[in-house]
Protein backbone atom coordinates (compact mmCIF):
# COMPACT_ATOMS: atom_id res chain seq x y z
CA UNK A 1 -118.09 -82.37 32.03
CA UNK A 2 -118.52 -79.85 35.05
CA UNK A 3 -121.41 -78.10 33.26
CA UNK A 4 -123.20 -81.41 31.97
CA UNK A 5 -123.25 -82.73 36.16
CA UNK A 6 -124.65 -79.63 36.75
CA UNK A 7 -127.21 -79.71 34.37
CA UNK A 8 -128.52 -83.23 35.32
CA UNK A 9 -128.45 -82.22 38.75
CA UNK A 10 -131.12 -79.61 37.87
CA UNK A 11 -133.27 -81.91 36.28
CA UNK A 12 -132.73 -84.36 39.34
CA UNK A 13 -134.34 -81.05 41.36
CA UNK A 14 -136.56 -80.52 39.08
CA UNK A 15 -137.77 -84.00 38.78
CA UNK A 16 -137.96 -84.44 43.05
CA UNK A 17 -139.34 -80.81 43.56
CA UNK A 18 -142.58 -82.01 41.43
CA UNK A 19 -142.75 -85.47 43.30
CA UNK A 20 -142.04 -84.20 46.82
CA UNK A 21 -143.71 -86.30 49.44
CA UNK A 22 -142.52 -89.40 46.97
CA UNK A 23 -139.08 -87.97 47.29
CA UNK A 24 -139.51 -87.91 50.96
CA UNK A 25 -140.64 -91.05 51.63
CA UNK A 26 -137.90 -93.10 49.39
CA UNK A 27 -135.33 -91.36 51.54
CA UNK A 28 -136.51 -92.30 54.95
CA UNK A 29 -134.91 -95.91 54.76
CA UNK A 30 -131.76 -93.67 53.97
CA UNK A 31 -132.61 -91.15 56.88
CA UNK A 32 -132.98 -93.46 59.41
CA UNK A 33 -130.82 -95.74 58.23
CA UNK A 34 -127.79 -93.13 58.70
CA UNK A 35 -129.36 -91.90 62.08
CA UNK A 36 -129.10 -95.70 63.59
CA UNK A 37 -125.72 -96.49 62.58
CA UNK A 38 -124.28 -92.80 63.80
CA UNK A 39 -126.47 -93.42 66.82
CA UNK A 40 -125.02 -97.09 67.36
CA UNK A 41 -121.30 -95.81 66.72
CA UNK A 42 -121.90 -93.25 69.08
CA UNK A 43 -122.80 -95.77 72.08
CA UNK A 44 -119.85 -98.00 71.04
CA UNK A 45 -117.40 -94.97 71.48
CA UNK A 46 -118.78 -93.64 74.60
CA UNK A 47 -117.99 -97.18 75.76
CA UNK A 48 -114.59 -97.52 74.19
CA UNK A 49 -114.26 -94.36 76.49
CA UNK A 50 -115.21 -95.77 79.67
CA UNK A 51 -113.86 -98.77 79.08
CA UNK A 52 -110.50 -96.86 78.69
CA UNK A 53 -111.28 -94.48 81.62
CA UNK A 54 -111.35 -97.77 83.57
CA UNK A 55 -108.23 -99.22 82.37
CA UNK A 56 -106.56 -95.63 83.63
CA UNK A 57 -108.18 -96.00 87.18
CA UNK A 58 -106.91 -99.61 87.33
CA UNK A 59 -103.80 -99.54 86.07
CA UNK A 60 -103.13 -101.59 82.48
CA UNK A 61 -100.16 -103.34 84.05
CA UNK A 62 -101.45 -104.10 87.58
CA UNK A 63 -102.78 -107.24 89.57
CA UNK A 64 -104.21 -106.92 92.62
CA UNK A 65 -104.33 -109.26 95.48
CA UNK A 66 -107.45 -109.19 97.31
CA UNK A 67 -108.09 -110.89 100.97
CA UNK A 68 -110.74 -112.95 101.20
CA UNK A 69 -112.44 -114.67 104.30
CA UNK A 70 -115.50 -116.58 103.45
CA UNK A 71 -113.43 -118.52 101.07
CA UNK A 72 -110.59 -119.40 104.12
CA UNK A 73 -113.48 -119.78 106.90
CA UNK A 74 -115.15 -122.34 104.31
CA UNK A 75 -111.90 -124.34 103.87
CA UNK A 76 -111.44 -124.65 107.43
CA UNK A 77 -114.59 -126.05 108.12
CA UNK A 78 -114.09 -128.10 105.25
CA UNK A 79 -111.15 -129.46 106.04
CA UNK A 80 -112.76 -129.79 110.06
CA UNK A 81 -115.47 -131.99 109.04
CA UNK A 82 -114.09 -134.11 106.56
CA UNK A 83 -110.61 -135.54 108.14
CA UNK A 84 -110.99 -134.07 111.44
CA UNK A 85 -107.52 -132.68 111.97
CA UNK A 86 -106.46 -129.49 113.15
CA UNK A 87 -107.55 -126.36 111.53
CA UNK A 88 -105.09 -125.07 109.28
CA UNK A 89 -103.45 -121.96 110.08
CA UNK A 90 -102.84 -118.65 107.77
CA UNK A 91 -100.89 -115.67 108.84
CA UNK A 92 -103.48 -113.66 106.08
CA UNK A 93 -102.06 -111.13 103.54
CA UNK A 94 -98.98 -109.44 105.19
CA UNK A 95 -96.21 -107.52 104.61
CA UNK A 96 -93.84 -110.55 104.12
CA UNK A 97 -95.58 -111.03 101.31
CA UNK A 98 -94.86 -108.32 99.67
CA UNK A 99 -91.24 -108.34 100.53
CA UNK A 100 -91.45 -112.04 99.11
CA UNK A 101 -93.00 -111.04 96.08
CA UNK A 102 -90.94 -108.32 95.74
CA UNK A 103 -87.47 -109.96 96.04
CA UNK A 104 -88.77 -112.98 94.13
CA UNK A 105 -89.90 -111.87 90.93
CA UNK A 106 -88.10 -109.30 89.02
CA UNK A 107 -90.70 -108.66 86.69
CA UNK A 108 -92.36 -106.10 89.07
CA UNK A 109 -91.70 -102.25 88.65
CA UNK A 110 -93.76 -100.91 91.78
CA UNK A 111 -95.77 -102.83 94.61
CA UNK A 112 -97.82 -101.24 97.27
CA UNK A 113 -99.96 -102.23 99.97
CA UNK A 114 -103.44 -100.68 100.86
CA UNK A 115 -104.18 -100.82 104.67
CA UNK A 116 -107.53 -98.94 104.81
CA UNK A 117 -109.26 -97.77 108.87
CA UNK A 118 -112.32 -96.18 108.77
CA UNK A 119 -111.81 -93.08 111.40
CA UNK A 120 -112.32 -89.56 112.46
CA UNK A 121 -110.77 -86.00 111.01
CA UNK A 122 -110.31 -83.51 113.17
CA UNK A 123 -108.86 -79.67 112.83
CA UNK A 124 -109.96 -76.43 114.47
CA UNK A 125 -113.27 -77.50 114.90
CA UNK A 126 -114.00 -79.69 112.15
CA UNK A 127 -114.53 -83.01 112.34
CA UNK A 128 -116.07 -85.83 109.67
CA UNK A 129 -115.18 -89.35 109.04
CA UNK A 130 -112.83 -90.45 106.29
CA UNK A 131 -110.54 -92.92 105.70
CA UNK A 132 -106.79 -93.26 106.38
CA UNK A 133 -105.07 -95.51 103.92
CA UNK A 134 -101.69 -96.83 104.26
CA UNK A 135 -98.96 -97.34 101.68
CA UNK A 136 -95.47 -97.09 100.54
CA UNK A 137 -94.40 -94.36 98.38
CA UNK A 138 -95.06 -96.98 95.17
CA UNK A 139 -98.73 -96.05 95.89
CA UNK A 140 -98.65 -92.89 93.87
CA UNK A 141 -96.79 -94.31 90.71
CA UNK A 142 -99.07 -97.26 90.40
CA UNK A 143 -102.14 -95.34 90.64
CA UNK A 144 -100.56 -91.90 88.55
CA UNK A 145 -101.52 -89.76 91.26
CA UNK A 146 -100.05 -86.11 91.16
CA UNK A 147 -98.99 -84.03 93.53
CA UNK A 148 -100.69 -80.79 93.78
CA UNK A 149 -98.18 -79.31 96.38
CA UNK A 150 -95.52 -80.93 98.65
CA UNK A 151 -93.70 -84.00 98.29
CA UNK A 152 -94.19 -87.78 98.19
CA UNK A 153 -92.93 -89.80 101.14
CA UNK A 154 -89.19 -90.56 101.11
CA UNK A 155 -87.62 -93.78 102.29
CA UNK A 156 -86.58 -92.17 105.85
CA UNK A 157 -89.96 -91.76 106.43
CA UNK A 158 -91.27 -94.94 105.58
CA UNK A 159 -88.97 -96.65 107.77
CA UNK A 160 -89.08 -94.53 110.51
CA UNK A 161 -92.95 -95.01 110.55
CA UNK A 162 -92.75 -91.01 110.91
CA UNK A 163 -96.11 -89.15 111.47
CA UNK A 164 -96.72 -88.03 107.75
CA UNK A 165 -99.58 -88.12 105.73
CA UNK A 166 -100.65 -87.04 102.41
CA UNK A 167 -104.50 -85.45 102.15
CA UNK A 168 -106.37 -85.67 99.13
CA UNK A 169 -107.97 -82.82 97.72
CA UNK A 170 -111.48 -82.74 99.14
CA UNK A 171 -109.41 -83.01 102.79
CA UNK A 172 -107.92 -80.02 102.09
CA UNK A 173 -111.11 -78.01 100.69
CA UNK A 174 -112.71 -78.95 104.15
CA UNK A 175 -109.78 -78.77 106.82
CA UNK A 176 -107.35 -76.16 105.16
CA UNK A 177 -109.72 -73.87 103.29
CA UNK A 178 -107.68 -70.39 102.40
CA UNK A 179 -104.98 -71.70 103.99
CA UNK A 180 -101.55 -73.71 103.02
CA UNK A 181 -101.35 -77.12 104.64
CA UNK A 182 -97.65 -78.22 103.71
CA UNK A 183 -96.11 -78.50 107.38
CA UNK A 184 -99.60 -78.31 108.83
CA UNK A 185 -100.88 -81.11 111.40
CA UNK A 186 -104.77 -82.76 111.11
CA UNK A 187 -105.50 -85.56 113.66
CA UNK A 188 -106.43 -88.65 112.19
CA UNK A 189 -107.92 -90.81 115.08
CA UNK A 190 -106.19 -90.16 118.32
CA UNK A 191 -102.95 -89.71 116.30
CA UNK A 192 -101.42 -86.43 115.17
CA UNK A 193 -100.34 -86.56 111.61
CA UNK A 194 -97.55 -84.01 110.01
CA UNK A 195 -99.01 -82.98 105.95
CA UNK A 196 -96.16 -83.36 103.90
CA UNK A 197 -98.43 -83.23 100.29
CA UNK A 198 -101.97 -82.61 98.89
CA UNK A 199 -102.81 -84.15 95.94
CA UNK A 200 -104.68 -83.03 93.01
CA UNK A 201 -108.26 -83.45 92.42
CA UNK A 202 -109.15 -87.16 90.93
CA UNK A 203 -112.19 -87.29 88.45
CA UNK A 204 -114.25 -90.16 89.78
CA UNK A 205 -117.71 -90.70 88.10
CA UNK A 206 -120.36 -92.33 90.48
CA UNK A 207 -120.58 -95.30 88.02
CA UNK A 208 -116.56 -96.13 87.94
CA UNK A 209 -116.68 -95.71 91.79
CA UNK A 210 -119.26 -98.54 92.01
CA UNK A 211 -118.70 -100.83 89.34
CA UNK A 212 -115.05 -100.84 89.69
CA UNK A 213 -115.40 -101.05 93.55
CA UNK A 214 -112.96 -98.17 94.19
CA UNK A 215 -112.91 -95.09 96.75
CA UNK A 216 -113.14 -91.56 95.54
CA UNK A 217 -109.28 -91.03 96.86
CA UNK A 218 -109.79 -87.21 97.21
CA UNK A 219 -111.61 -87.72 100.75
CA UNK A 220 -108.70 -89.93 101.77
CA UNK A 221 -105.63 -89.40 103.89
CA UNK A 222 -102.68 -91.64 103.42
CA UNK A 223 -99.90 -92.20 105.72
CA UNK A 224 -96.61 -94.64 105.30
CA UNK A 225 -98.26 -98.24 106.08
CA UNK A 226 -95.39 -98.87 108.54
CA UNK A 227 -96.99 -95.56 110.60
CA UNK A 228 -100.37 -97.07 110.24
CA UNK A 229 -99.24 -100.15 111.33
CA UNK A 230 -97.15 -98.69 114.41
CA UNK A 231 -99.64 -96.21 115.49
CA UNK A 232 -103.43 -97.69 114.94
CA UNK A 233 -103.80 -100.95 114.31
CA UNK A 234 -101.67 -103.91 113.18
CA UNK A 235 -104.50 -107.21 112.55
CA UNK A 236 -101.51 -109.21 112.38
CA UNK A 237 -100.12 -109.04 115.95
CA UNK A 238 -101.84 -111.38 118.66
CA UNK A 239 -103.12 -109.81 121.21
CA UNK A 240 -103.35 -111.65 124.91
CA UNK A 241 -107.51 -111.15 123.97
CA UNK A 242 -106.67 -113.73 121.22
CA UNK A 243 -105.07 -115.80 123.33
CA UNK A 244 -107.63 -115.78 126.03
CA UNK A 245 -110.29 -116.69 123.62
CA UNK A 246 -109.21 -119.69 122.57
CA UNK A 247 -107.46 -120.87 125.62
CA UNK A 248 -109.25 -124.07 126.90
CA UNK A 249 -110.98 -124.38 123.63
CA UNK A 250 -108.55 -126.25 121.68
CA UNK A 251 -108.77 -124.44 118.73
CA UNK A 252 -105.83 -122.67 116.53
CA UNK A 253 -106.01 -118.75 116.57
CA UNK A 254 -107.02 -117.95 113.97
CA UNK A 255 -108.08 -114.11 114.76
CA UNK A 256 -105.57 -111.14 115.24
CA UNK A 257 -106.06 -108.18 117.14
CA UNK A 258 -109.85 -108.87 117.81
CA UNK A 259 -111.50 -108.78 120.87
CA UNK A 260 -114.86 -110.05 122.35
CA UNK A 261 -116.59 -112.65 122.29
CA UNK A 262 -116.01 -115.87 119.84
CA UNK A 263 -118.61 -114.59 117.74
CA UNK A 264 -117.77 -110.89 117.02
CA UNK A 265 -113.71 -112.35 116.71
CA UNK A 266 -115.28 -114.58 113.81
CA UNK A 267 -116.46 -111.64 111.92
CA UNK A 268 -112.74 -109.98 112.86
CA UNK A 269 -110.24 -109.10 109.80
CA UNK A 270 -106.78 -111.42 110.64
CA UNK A 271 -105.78 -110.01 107.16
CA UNK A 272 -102.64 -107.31 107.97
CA UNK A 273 -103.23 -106.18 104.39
CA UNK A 274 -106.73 -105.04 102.88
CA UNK A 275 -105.24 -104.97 99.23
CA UNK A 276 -101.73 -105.34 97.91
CA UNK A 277 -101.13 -104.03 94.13
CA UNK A 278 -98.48 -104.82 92.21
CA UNK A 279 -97.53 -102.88 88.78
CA UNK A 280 -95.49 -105.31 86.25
CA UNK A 281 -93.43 -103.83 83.53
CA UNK A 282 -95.49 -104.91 80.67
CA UNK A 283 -98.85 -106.70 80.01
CA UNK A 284 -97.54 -109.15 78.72
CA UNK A 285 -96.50 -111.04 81.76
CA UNK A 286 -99.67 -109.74 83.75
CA UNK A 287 -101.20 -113.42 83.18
CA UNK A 288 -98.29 -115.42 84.08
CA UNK A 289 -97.02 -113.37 87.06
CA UNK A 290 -100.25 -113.48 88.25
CA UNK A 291 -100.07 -117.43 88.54
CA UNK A 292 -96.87 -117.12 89.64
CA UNK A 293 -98.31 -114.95 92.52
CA UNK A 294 -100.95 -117.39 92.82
CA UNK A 295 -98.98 -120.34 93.61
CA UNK A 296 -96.59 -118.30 95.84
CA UNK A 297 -99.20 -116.91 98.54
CA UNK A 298 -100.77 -120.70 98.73
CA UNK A 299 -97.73 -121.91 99.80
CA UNK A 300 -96.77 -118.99 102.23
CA UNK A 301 -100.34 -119.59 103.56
CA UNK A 302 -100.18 -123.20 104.16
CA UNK A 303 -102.26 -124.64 101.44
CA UNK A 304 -105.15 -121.97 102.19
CA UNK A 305 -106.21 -119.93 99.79
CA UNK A 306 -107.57 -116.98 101.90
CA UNK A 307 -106.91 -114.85 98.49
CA UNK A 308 -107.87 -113.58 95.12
CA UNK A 309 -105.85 -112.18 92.29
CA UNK A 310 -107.49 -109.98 89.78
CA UNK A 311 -105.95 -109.01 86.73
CA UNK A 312 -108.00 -106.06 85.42
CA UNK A 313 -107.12 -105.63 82.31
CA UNK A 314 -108.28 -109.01 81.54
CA UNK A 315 -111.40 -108.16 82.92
CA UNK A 316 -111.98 -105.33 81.19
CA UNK A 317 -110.70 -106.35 77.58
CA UNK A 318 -113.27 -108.84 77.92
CA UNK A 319 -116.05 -106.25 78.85
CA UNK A 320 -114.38 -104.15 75.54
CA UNK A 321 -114.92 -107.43 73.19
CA UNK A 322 -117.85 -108.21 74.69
CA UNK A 323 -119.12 -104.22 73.44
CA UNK A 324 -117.39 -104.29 70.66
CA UNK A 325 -119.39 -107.82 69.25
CA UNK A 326 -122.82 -106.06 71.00
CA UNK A 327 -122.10 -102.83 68.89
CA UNK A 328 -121.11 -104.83 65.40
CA UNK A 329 -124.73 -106.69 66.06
CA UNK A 330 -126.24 -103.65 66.74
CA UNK A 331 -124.48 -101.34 63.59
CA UNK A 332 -125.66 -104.66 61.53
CA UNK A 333 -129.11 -104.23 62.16
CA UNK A 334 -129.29 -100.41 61.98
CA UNK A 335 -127.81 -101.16 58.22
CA UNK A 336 -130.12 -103.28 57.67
CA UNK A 337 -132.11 -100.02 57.13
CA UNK A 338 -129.69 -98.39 54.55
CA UNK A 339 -130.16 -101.55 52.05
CA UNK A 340 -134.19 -101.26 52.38
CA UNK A 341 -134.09 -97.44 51.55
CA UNK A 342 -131.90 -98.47 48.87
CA UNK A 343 -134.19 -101.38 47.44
CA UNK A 344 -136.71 -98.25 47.63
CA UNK A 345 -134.83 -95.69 45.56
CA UNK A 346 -134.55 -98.30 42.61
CA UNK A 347 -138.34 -99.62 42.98
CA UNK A 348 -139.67 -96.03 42.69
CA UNK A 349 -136.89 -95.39 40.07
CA UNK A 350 -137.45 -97.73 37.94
CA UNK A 351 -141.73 -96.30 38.11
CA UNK A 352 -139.74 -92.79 37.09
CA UNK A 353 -138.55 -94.69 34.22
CA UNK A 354 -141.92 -95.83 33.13
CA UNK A 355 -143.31 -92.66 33.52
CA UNK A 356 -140.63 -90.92 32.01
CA UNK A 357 -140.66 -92.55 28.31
CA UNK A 358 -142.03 -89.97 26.24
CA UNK A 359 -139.24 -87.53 28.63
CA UNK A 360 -136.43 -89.86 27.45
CA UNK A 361 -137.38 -90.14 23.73
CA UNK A 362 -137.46 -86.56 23.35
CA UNK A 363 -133.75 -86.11 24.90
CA UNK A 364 -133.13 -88.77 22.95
CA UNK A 365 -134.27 -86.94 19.42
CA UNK A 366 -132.30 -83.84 20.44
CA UNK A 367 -129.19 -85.51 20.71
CA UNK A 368 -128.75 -87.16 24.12
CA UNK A 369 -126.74 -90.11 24.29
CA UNK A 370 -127.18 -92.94 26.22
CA UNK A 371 -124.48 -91.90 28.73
CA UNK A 372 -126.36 -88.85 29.45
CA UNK A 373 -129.73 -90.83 29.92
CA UNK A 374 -128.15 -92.83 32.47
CA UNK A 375 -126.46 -90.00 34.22
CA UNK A 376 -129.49 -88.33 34.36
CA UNK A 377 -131.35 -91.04 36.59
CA UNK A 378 -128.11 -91.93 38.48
CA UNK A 379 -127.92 -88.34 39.44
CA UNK A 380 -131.04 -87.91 40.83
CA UNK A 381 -130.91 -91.61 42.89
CA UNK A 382 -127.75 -90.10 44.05
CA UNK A 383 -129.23 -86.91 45.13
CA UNK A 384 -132.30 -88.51 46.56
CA UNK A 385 -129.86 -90.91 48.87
CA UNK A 386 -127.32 -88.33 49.84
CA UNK A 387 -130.18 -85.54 51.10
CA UNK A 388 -131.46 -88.33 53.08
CA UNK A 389 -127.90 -89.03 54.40
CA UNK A 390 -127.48 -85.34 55.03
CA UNK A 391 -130.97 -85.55 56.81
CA UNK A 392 -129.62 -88.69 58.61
CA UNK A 393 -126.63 -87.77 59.83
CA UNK A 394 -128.92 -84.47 61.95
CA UNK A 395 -131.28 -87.01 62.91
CA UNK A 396 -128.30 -89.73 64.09
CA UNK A 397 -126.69 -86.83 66.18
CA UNK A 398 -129.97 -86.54 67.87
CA UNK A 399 -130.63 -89.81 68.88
CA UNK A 400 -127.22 -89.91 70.34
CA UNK A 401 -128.04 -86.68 72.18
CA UNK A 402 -131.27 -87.88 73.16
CA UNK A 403 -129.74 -91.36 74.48
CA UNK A 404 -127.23 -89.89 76.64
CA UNK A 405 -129.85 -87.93 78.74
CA UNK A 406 -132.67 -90.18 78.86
CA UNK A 407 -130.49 -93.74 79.29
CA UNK A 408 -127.50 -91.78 81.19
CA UNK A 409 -125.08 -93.94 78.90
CA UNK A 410 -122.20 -91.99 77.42
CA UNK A 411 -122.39 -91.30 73.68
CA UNK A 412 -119.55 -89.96 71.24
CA UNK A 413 -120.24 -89.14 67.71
CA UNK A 414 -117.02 -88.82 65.91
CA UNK A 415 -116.17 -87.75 62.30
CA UNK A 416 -115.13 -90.80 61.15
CA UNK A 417 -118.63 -91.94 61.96
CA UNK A 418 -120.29 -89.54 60.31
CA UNK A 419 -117.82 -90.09 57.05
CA UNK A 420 -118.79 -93.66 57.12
CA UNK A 421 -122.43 -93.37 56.85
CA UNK A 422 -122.00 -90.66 54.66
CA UNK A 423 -120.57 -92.69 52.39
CA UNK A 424 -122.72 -95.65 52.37
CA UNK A 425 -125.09 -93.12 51.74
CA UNK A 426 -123.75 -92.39 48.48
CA UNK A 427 -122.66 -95.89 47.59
CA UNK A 428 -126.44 -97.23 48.45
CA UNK A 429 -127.39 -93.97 45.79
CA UNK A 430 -125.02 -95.34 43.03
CA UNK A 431 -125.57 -99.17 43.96
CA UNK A 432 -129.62 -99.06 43.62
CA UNK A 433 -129.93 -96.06 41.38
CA UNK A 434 -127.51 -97.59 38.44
CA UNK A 435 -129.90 -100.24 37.46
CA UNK A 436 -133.21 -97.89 36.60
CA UNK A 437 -130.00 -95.58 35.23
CA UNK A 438 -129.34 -98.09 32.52
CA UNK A 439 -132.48 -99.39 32.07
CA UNK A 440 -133.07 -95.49 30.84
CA UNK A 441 -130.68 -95.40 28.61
CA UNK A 442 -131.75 -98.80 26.66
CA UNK A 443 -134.83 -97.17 25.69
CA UNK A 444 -135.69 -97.23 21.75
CA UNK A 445 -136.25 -93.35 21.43
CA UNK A 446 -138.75 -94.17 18.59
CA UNK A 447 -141.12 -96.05 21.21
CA UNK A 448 -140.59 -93.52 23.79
CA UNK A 449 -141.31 -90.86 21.99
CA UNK A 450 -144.66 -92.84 20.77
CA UNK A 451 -145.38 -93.63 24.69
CA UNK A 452 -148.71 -92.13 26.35
């Protein structure tokens, strides 16, 4: 059986090799066919990829709480102009909410603020701006951040609003170059802080930094959010400045720690807390918890919703389906390609056929059977469609190449991808090359051998 294959494959050769550029140009639909879909797998990989890459940054099982002003400043003018009564107070996202939250609903395995101040590095010389970030020692589990050397904050610390910090690595490349910073001090605004850990280096991309709306955490220094609290700034103290400005004016205070005039207090943060992210213990209750959540903070902030809850993995298995329909659309139409080079290999054939008689009869007369008529023609549609899928699956590789430099959008051809069009390759050769195959093998040998 081997030896009879072989055979027919050498006639398949023999029969391309004499109509080359014919040869060629059934193939292409194959060629290009197997280059788009490779090409479209690859760009719905890369974004499986990102898409993943995101869910890491983010956290699978987190929702975060987000302050929000325009949203309470609207409300209170709202609620001004329509029933004229008293503008509505909120104390803004605080600690006590998190302590609420925590004690409330047991569903939570870690839950950090995020109090971020823009301010000043300095050490030996060096100074640049950066940002100090405080948190609890939760901060590190929820976003898997490692430590590189030294230790994670420890309860005593965090109570004691002690003068620690944690630098990330791009602090330490600038500040403690050559040297060992564990035990080291760097002053962070007008405050002294004590390093107790460096942490490792965080991949960030330029694109997850922006579309994700995160910091690149390895220019960051973080400190217990009690200490930042105690030692900078708390937004959620009033200050006599508060009181001052709105003495007289019979409005509520509704600023914290601002100063000024009424104007510049306006445009003042009264939140305590710039983000507060809480890790549940599976996704599963990530919707629910987050209404929960929802419903909790409106009532702690008298009926004002000066707040929004994001649930990212929501947000970004939507983005994933969303891909995932745009790359089935897309694979679609690039296979669209594969059936028209297939409609070509049987048009040109069943004109091999035709031209073929006198060929046939003469196999025919020698002792051929039918089977090996038809195995004849079905071998050499078969080789016809899998050199083009050979010649695709180069070209597909390409393209993907070619589209991740010139579009700058991640692209990922797998095996699995390449198996795939490989075999449709084949199954297009069989499907479209069977037909003219037994159409062959039908052939009266006594009128194909009499055939001009």
């Amino acid at each position: 059986m081997l030896q009879k294959i072989l055979y027919n494959y050498e006639i398949a050769i023999e029969a391309i090799q004499r109509n080359k550029l014919r040869a060629l140009l059934t193939s292409l639909g194959i060629i290009f066919g197997v280059a788009s879909v490779i090409a479209m797998l690859a760009i719905g990989t890369g974004a499986q990829q990102e898409i993943l890459a995101q869910m890491e940054l983010l956290g699978t099982n987190n929702v975060i709480i987000r302050p929000v002003m325009e949203q309470f400043e609207a409300e209170l003018s709202a609620d001004a102009s329509s029933n004229g009564e008293q503008k509505k107070y909120s104390p803004g996202l605080n600690l006590q909410d998190l302590y609420s939250i925590r004690d409330v609903i047991p569903e939570i395995e870690y839950i950090s603020p995020e109090i971020v101040f823009e301010t000043t590095f300095i050490r030996s010389g060096r100074i640049r701006t950066g940002k100090v970030v405080g948190v609890t020692e939760d901060y590190f589990q929820i976003n898997n951040f490692q430590l590189q050397s030294g230790s994670a904050f420890t309860s005593q610390q965090v109570e004691n609003s002690a003068s620690v910090c944690i630098i990330g690595s791009d602090v330490r490349a600038k500040f403690f170059a050559g040297d060992d910073p564990i035990g080291k001090q760097i002053k962070v605004g007008n405050i002294w802080l004590t390093v107790v850990g460096v942490l490792e280096k965080k991949e960030l991309s330029t694109e997850n930094i922006e579309s994700l709306g995160i910091r690149n955490y390895n220019l960051d220094i973080f400190s217990p959010a009690s200490t930042i609290l105690l030692r900078f700034k708390n937004r959620g103290l009033i200050t006599k400045d508060d009181l001052d400005l709105t003495a007289g004016s019979g409005m509520r205070v509704i600023m914290f720690g601002g100063g000024g005039d009424e104007e510049e207090a306006a445009d003042e943060n009264y939140h305590q807390l710039d983000k507060l992210i809480v890790t549940v213990s599976d996704t599963k209750f990530s919707a629910s918890i987050a209404d929960v959540l929802s419903r909790m903070l409106t009532r702690r902030h008298n009926g004002v919703v000066d707040f929004e809850i994001i649930v990212p993995e929501q947000l970004l298995q939507q983005e994933q389906r969303t891909k995932r329909i745009f790359n089935i659309v897309l694979s679609s139409i690039a296979s669209i390609s594969l059936i028209v080079g297939g409609i070509g290999i049987m048009n040109i054939m069943l004109a091999s056929v035709v031209e073929r008689y006198r060929e046939i009869g003469v196999r025919m007369a020698v002792g051929a059977q039918k089977k090996d008529i038809e195995l004849q023609f079905l071998t050499e549609a078969l080789t016809i469609s899998i050199t083009g899928g050979i010649l695709g699956i180069f070209l597909g590789i390409g393209f993907g190449i070619a589209i991740e430099y010139t579009a700058d959008i991640k692209t990922i051809v797998t095996p699995m991808s390449i198996l795939i069009s490989f075999g449709v390759a084949s199954l297009i050769g069989i499907t479209f090359g069977y037909f003219p195959a037994k159409r062959a093998a039908q052939q009266d040998p006594v009128h194909a051998l009499r055939h001009e």
